[in-house]
C-alpha atoms as a PDB file:
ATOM      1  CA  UNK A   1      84.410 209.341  19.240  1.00  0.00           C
ATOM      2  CA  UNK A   2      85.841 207.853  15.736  1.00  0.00           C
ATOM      3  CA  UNK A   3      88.951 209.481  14.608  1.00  0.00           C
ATOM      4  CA  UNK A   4      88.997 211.480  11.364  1.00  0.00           C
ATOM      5  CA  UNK A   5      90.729 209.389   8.441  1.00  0.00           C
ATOM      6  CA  UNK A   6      92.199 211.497   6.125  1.00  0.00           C
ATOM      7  CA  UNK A   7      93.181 210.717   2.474  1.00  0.00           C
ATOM      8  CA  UNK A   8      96.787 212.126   2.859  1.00  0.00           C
ATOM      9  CA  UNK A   9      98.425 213.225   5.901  1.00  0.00           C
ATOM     10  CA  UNK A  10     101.161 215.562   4.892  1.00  0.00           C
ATOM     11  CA  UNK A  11     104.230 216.000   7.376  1.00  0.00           C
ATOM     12  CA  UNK A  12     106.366 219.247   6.622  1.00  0.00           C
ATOM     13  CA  UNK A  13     104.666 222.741   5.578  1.00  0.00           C
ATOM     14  CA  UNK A  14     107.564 223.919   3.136  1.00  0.00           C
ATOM     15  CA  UNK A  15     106.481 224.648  -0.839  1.00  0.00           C
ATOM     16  CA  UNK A  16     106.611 220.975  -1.581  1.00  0.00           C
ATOM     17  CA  UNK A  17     103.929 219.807   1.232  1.00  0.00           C
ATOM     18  CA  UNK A  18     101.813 223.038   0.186  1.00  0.00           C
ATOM     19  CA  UNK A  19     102.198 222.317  -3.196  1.00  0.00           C
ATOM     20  CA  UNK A  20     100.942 219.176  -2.762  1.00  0.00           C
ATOM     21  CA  UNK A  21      98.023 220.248  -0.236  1.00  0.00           C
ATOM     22  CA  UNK A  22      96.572 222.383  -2.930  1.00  0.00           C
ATOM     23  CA  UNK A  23      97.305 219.395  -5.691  1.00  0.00           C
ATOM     24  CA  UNK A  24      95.357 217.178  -3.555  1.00  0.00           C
ATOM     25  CA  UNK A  25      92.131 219.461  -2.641  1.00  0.00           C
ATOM     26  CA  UNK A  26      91.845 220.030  -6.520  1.00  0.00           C
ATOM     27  CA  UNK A  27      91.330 216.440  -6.746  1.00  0.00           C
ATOM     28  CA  UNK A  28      88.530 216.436  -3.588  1.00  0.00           C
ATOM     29  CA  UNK A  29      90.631 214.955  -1.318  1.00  0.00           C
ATOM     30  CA  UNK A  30      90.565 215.849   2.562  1.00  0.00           C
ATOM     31  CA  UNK A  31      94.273 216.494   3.759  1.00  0.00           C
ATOM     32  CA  UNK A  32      96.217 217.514   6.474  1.00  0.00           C
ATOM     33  CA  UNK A  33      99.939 219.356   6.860  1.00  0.00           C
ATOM     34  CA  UNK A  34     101.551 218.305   9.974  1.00  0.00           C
ATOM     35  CA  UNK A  35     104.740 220.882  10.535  1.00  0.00           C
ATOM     36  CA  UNK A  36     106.125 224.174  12.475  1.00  0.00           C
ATOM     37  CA  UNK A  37     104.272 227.609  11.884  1.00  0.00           C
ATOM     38  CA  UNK A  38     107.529 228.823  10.681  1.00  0.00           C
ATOM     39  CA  UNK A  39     107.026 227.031   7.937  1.00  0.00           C
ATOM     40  CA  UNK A  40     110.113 227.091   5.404  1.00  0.00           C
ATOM     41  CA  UNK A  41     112.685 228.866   7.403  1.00  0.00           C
ATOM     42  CA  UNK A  42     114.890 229.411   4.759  1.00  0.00           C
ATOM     43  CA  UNK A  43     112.559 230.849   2.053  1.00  0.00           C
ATOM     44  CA  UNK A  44     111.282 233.163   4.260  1.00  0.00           C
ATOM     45  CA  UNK A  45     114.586 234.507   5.511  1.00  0.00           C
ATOM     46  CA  UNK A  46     115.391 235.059   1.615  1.00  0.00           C
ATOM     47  CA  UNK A  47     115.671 238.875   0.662  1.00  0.00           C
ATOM     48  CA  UNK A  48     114.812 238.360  -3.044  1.00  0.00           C
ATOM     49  CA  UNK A  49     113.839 235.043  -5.375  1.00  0.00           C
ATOM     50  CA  UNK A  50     114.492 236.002  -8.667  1.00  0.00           C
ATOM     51  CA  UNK A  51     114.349 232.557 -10.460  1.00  0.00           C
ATOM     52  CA  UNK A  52     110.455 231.535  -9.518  1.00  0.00           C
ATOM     53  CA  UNK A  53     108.963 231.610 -12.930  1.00  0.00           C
ATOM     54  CA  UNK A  54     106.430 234.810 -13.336  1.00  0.00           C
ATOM     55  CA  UNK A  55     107.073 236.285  -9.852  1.00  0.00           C
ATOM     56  CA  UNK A  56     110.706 237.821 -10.331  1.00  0.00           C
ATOM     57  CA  UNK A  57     112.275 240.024  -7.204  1.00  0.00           C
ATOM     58  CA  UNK A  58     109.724 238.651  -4.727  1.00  0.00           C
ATOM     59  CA  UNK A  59     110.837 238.374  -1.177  1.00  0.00           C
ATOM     60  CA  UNK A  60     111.259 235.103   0.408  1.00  0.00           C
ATOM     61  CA  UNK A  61     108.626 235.860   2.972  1.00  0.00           C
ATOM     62  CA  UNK A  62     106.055 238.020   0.107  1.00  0.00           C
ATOM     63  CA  UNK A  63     105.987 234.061  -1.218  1.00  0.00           C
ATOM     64  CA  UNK A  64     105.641 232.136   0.920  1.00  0.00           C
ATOM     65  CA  UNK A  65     102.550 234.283   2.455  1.00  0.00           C
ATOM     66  CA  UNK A  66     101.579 233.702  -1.391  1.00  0.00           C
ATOM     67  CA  UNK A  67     101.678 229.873  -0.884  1.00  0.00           C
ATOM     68  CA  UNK A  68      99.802 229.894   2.391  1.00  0.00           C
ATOM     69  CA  UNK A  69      97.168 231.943   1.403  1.00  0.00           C
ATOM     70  CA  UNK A  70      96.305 229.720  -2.042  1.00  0.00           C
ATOM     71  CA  UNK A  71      96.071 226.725   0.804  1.00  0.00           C
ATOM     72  CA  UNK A  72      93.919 228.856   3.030  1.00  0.00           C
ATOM     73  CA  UNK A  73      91.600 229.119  -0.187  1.00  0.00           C
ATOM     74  CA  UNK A  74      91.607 225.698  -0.885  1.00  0.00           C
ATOM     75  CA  UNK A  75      90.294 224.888   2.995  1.00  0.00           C
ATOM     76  CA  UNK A  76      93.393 223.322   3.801  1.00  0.00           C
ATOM     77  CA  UNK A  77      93.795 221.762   7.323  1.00  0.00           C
ATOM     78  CA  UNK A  78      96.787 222.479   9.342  1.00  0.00           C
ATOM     79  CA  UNK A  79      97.946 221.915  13.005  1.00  0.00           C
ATOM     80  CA  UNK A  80     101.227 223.001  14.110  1.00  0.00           C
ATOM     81  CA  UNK A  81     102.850 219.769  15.662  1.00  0.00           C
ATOM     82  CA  UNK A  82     105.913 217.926  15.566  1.00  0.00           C
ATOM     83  CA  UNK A  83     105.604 214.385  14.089  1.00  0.00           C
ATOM     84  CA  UNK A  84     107.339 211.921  16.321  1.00  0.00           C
ATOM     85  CA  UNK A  85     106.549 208.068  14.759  1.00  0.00           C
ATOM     86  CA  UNK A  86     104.027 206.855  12.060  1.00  0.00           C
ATOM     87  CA  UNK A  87     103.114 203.284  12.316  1.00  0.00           C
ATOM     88  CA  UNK A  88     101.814 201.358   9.480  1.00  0.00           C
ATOM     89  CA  UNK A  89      98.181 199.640   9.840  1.00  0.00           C
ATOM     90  CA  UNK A  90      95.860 197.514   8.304  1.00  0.00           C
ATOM     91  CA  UNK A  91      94.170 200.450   6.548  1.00  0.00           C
ATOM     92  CA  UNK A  92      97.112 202.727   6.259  1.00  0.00           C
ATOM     93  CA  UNK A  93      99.177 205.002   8.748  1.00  0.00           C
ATOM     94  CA  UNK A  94      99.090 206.441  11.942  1.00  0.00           C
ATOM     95  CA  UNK A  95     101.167 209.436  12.572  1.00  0.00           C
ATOM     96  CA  UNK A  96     101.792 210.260  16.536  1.00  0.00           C
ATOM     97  CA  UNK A  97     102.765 213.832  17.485  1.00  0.00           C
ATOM     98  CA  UNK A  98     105.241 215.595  20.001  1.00  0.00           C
ATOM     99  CA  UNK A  99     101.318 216.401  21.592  1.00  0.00           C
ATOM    100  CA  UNK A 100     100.174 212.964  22.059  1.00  0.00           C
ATOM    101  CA  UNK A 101      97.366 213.418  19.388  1.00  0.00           C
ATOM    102  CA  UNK A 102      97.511 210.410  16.412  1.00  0.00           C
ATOM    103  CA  UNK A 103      96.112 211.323  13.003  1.00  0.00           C
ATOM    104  CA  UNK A 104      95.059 208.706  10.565  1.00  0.00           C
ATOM    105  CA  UNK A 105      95.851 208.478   7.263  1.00  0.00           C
ATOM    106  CA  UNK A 106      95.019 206.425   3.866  1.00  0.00           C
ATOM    107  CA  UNK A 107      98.696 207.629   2.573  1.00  0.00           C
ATOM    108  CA  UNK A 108     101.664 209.605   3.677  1.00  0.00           C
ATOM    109  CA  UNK A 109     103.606 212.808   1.809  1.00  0.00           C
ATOM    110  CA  UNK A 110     106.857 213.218   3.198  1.00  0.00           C
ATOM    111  CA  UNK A 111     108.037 217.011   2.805  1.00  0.00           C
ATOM    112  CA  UNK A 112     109.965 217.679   5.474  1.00  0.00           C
ATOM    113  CA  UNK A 113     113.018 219.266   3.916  1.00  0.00           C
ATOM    114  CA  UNK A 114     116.539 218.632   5.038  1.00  0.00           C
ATOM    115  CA  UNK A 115     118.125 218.956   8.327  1.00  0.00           C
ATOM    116  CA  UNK A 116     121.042 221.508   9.001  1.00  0.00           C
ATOM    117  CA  UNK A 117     122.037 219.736  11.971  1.00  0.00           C
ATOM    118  CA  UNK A 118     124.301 216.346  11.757  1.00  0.00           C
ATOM    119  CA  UNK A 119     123.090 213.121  13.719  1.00  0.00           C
ATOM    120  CA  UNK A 120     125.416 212.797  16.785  1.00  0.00           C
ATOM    121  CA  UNK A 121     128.112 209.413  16.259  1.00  0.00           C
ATOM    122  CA  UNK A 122     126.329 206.496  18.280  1.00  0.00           C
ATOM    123  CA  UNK A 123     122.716 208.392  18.134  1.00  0.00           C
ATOM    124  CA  UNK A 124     121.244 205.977  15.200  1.00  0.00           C
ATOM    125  CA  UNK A 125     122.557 202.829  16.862  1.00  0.00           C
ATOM    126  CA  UNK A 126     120.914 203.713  20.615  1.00  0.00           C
ATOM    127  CA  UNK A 127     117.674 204.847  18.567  1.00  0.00           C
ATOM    128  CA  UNK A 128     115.077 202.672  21.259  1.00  0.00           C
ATOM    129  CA  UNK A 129     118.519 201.891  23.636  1.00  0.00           C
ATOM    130  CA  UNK A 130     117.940 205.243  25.584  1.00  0.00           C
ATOM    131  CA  UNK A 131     117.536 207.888  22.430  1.00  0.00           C
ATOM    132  CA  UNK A 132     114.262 209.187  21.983  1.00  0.00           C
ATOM    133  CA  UNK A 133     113.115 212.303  20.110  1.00  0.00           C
ATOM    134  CA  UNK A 134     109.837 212.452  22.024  1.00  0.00           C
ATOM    135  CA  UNK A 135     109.767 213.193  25.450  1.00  0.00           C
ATOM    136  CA  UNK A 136     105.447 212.809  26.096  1.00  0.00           C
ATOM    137  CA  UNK A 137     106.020 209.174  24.204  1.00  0.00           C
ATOM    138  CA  UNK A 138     109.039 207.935  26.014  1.00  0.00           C
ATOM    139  CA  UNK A 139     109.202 210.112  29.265  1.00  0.00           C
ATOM    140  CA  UNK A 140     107.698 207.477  31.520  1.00  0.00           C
ATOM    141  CA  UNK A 141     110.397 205.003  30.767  1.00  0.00           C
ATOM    142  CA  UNK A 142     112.468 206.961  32.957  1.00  0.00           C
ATOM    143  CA  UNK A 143     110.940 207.871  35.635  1.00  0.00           C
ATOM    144  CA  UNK A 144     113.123 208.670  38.816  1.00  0.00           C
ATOM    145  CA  UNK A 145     116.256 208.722  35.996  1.00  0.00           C
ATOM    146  CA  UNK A 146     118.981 210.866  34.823  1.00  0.00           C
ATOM    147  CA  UNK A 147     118.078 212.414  32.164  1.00  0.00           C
ATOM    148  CA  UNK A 148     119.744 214.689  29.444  1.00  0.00           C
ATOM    149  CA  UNK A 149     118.165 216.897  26.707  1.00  0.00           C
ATOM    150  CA  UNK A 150     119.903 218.131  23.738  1.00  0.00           C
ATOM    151  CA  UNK A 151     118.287 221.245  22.761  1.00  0.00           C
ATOM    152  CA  UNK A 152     118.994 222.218  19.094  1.00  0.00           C
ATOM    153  CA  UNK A 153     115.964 223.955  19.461  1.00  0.00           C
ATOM    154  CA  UNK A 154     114.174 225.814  21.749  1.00  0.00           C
ATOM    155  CA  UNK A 155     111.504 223.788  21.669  1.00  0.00           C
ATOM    156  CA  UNK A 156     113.647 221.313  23.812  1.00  0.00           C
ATOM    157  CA  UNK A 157     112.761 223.801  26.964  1.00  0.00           C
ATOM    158  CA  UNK A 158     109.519 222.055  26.504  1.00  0.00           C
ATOM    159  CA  UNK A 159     110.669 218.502  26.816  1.00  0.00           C
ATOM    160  CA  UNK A 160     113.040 219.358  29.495  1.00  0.00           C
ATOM    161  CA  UNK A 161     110.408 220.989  31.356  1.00  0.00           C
ATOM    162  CA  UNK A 162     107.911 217.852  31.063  1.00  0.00           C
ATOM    163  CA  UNK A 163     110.697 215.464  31.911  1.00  0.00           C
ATOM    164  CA  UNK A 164     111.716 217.108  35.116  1.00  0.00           C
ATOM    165  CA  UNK A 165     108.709 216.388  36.859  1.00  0.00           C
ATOM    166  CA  UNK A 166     109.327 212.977  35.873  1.00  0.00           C
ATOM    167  CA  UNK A 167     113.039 212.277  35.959  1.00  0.00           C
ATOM    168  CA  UNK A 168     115.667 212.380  39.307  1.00  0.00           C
ATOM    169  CA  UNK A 169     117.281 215.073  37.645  1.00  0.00           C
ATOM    170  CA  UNK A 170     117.833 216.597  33.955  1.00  0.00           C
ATOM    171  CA  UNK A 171     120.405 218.115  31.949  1.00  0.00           C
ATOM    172  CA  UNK A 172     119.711 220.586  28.950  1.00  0.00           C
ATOM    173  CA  UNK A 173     122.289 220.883  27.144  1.00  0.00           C
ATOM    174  CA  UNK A 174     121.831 223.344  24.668  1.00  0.00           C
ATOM    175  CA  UNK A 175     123.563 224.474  21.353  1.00  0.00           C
ATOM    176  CA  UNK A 176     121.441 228.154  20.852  1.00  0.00           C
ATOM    177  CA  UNK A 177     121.659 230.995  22.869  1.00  0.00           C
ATOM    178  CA  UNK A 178     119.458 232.695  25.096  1.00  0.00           C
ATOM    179  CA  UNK A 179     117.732 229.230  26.472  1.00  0.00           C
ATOM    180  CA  UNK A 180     115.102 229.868  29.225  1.00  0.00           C
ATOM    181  CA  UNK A 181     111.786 229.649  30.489  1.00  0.00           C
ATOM    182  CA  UNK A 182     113.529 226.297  32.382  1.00  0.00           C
ATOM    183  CA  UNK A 183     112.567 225.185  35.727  1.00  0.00           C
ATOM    184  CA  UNK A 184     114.643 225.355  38.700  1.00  0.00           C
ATOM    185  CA  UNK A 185     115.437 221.848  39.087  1.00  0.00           C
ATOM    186  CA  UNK A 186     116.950 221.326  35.500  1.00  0.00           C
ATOM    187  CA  UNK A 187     120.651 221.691  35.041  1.00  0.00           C
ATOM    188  CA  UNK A 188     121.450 224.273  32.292  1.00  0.00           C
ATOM    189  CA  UNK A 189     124.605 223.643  30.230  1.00  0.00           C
ATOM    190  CA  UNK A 190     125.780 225.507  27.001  1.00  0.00           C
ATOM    191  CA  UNK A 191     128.087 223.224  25.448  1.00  0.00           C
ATOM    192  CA  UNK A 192     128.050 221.330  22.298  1.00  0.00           C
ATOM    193  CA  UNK A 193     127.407 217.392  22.503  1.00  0.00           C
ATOM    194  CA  UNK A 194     130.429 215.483  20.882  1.00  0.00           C
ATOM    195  CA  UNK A 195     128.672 212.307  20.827  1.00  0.00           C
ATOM    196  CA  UNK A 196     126.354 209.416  22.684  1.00  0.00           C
ATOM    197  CA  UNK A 197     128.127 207.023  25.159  1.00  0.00           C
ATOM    198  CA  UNK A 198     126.803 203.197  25.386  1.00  0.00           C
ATOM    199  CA  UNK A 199     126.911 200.029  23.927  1.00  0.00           C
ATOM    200  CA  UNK A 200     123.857 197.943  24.638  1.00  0.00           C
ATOM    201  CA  UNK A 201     122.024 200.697  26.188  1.00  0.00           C
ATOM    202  CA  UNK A 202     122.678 204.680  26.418  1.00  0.00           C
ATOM    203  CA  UNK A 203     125.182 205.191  29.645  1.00  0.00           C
ATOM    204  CA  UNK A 204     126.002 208.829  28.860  1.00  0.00           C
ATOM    205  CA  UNK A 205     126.708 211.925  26.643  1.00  0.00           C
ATOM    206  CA  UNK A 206     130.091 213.121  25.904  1.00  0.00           C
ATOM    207  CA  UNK A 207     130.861 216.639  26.140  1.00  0.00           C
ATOM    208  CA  UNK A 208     133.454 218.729  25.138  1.00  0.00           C
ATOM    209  CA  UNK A 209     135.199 218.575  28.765  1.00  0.00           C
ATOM    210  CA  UNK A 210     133.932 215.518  29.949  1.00  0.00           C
ATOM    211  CA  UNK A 211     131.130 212.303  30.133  1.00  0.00           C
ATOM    212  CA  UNK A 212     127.802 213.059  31.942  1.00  0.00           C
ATOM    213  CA  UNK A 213     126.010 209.903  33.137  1.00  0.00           C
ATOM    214  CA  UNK A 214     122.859 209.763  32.131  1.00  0.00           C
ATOM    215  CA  UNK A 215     119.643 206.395  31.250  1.00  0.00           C
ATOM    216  CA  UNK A 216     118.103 208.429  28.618  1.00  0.00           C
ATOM    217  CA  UNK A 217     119.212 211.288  25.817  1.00  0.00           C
ATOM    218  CA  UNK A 218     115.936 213.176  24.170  1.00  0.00           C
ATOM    219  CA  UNK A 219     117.146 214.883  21.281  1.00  0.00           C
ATOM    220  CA  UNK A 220     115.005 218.447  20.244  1.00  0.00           C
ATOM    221  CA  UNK A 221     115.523 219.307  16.881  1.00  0.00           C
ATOM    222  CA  UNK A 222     113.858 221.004  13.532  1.00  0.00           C
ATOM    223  CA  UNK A 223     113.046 217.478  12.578  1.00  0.00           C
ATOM    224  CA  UNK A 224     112.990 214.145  13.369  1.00  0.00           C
ATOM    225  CA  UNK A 225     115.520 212.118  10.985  1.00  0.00           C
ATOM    226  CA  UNK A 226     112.815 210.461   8.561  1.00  0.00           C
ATOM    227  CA  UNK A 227     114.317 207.127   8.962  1.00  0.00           C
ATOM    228  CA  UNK A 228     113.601 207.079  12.005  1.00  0.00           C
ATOM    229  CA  UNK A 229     110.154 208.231  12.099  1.00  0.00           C
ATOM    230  CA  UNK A 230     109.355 205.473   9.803  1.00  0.00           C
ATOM    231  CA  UNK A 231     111.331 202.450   9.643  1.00  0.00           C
ATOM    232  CA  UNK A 232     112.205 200.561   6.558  1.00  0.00           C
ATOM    233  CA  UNK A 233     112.485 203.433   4.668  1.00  0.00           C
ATOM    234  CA  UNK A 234     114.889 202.920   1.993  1.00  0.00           C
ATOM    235  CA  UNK A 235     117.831 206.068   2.198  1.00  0.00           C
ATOM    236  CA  UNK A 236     119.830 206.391  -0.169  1.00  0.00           C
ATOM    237  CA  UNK A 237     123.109 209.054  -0.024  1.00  0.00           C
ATOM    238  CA  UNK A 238     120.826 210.498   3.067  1.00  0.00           C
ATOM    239  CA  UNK A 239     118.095 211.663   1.131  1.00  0.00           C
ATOM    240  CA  UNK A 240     114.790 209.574   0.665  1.00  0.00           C
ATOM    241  CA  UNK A 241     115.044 207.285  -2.129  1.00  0.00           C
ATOM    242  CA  UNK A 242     111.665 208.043  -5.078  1.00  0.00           C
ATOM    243  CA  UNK A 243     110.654 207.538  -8.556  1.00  0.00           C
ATOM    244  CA  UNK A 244     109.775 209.812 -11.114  1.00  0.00           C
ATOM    245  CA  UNK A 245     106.515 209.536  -9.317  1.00  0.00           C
ATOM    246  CA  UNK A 246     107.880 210.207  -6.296  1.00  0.00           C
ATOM    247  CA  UNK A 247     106.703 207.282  -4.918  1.00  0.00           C
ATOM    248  CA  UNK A 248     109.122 205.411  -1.841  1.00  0.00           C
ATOM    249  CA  UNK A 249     109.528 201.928  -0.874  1.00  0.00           C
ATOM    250  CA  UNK A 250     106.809 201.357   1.571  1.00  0.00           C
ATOM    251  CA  UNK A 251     103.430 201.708  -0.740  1.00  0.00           C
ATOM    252  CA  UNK A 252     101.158 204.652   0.208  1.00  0.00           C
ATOM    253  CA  UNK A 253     103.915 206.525   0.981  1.00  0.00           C
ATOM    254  CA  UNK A 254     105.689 209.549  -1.631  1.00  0.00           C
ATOM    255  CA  UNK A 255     108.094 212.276  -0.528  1.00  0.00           C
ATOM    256  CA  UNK A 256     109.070 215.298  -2.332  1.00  0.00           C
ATOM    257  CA  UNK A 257     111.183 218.615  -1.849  1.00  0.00           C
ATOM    258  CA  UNK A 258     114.613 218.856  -0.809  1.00  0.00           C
ATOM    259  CA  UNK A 259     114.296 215.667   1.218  1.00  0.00           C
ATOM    260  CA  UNK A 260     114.907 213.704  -1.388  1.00  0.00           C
ATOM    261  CA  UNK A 261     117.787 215.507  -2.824  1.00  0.00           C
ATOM    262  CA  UNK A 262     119.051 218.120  -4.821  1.00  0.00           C
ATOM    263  CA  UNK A 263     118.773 220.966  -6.103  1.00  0.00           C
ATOM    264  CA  UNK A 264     117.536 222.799  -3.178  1.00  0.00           C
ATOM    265  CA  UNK A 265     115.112 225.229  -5.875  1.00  0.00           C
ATOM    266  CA  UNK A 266     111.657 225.976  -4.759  1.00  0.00           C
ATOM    267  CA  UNK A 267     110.490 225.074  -7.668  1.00  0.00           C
ATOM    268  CA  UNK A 268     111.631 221.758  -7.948  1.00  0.00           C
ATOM    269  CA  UNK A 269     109.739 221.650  -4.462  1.00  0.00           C
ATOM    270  CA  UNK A 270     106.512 222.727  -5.675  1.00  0.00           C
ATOM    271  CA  UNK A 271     107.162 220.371  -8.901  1.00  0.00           C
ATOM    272  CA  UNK A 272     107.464 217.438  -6.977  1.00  0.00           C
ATOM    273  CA  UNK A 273     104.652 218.099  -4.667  1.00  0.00           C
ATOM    274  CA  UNK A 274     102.519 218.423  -7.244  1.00  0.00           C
ATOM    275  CA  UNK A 275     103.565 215.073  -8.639  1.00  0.00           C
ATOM    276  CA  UNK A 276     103.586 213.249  -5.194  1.00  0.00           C
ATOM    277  CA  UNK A 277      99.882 214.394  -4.623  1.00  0.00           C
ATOM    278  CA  UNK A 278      98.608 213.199  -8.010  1.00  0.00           C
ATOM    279  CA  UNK A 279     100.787 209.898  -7.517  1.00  0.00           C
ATOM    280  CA  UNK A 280      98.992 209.409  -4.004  1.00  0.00           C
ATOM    281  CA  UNK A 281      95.327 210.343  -5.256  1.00  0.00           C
ATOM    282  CA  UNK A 282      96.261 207.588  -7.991  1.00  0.00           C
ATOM    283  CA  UNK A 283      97.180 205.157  -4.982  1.00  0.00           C
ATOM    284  CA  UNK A 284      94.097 205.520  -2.889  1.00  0.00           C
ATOM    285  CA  UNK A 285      91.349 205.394  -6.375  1.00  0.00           C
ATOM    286  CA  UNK A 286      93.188 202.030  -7.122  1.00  0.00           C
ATOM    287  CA  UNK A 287      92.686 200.712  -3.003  1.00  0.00           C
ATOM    288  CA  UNK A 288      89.023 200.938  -3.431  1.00  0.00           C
END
């Protein structure tokens, strides 16, 4: 069966990527948001956004149901999955999720916001030495290992609980509370990782009270770093680096929102989604 190629795959379902979803369907393309159900944590969790032009004292969450529903009008496709690479290809880009499924796409929207949670010192380095962010991608590399899983997230109970039918044993390390729904033979431990131990290859993860020894380190969070999800993308002050058309360094790809810097205003999100979508629908006319 021939996979569906879509004219933007969009990865990140905050007001920027919805922005742009509508943006694009107004100009007949087919699209797809990759991201979490949860959508734009932070918007929702705000009690009142008074500075959205024509729709002062809304709630966070009143808008955002706002947003959803204008894509749900404009036949927008979702799926609720973590992206965890996107390759480049002779027609455009493949985008692998945390479920094993690859979409195909003629361009790429970036949206994913911004992280709350710091890279670990030595995690970037050991990125393909023993880090991994995917445990259905990488898992089978260490088979009959020790494993550990840092669980920002809960969503890590997942990968720990895939991995430890694979793996001699596995640590879950987790920095949230209330972590369950584990299986018996993983090794629970609520402390906060200081950092990753290795030099050529991952050998460990230091703790707050000591060094566990361990071949492989899966780290759960909200969201992958984007340089790692795509390499050679150029970074600049840890945001991604865009034009006025929010256009990146790797053609067919744009990014908008807060992940390419401040302010963090959801208008400027839904600005530069907007302006990314038009950019990209630009892009793929001028490929054919």
């Amino acid at each position: 069966m021939e996979k569906k190629t879509y004219d933007m795959v969009i990865i990140g379902a905050g007001p920027a990527g919805l922005s742009a979803a509508v943006t694009a369907r107004a100009r007949a393309k087919n699209v797809i948001i990759l991201g979490s159900q949860k959508m734009s944590i932070k918007l929702e969790k705000a009690p009142h956004v008074d500075n959205y032009l024509g729709l002062p004292g809304i709630t966070g969450k009143e808008l955002a149901e706002k947003f959803f529903e204008h894509c749900q009008r404009m036949e927008v496709e979702f799926t609720w999955e973590k992206v965890s690479n996107i390759y480049q290809v002779k027609d455009g880009f493949q985008v692998m999720t945390d479920k094993n499924n690859i979409y195909h796409g003629r361009t790429i929207l970036i949206t994913t916001g911004v992280s709350t949670t710091q890279t670990l010192p030595k995690e970037k380095e050991m990125v393909g030495k023993g880090v991994s962010y995917c445990a259905t991608c990488d898992g089978m590399f260490y088979q009959d290992k020790r494993v550990a899983v840092l669980g920002f997230t809960a969503e890590g109970e997942e990968e720990a609980n895939f991995l430890a039918d694979i793996c001699s044993h596995v640590y879950y390390i987790h920095t949230y509370r209330g972590a369950g729904n584990l299986k018996d033979n993983i090794e629970i431990i609520s402390e906060r990782p200081k950092s990753i131990v290795g030099e050529e290859k991952v050998t460990g993860v230091e703790l707050g009270t000591k060094v566990l020894e361990v071949d492989g380190v899966f780290i759960a969070r909200e969201a992958v770093p984007v340089e790692e999800l795509l390499p050679g993308l150029e970074i600049e002050d840890k945001f991604i680096k865009v034009d006025k058309e929010m256009v990146t360094n790797i053609p067919g790809v744009f990014a908008a929102g807060d992940c390419t810097g401040k302010p963090y205003q959801i208008s400027k999100s839904v600005g530069e989604g907007q302006i990314a979508a038009l950019s990209a629908a630009k892009y793929i006319e001028s490929q054919v």
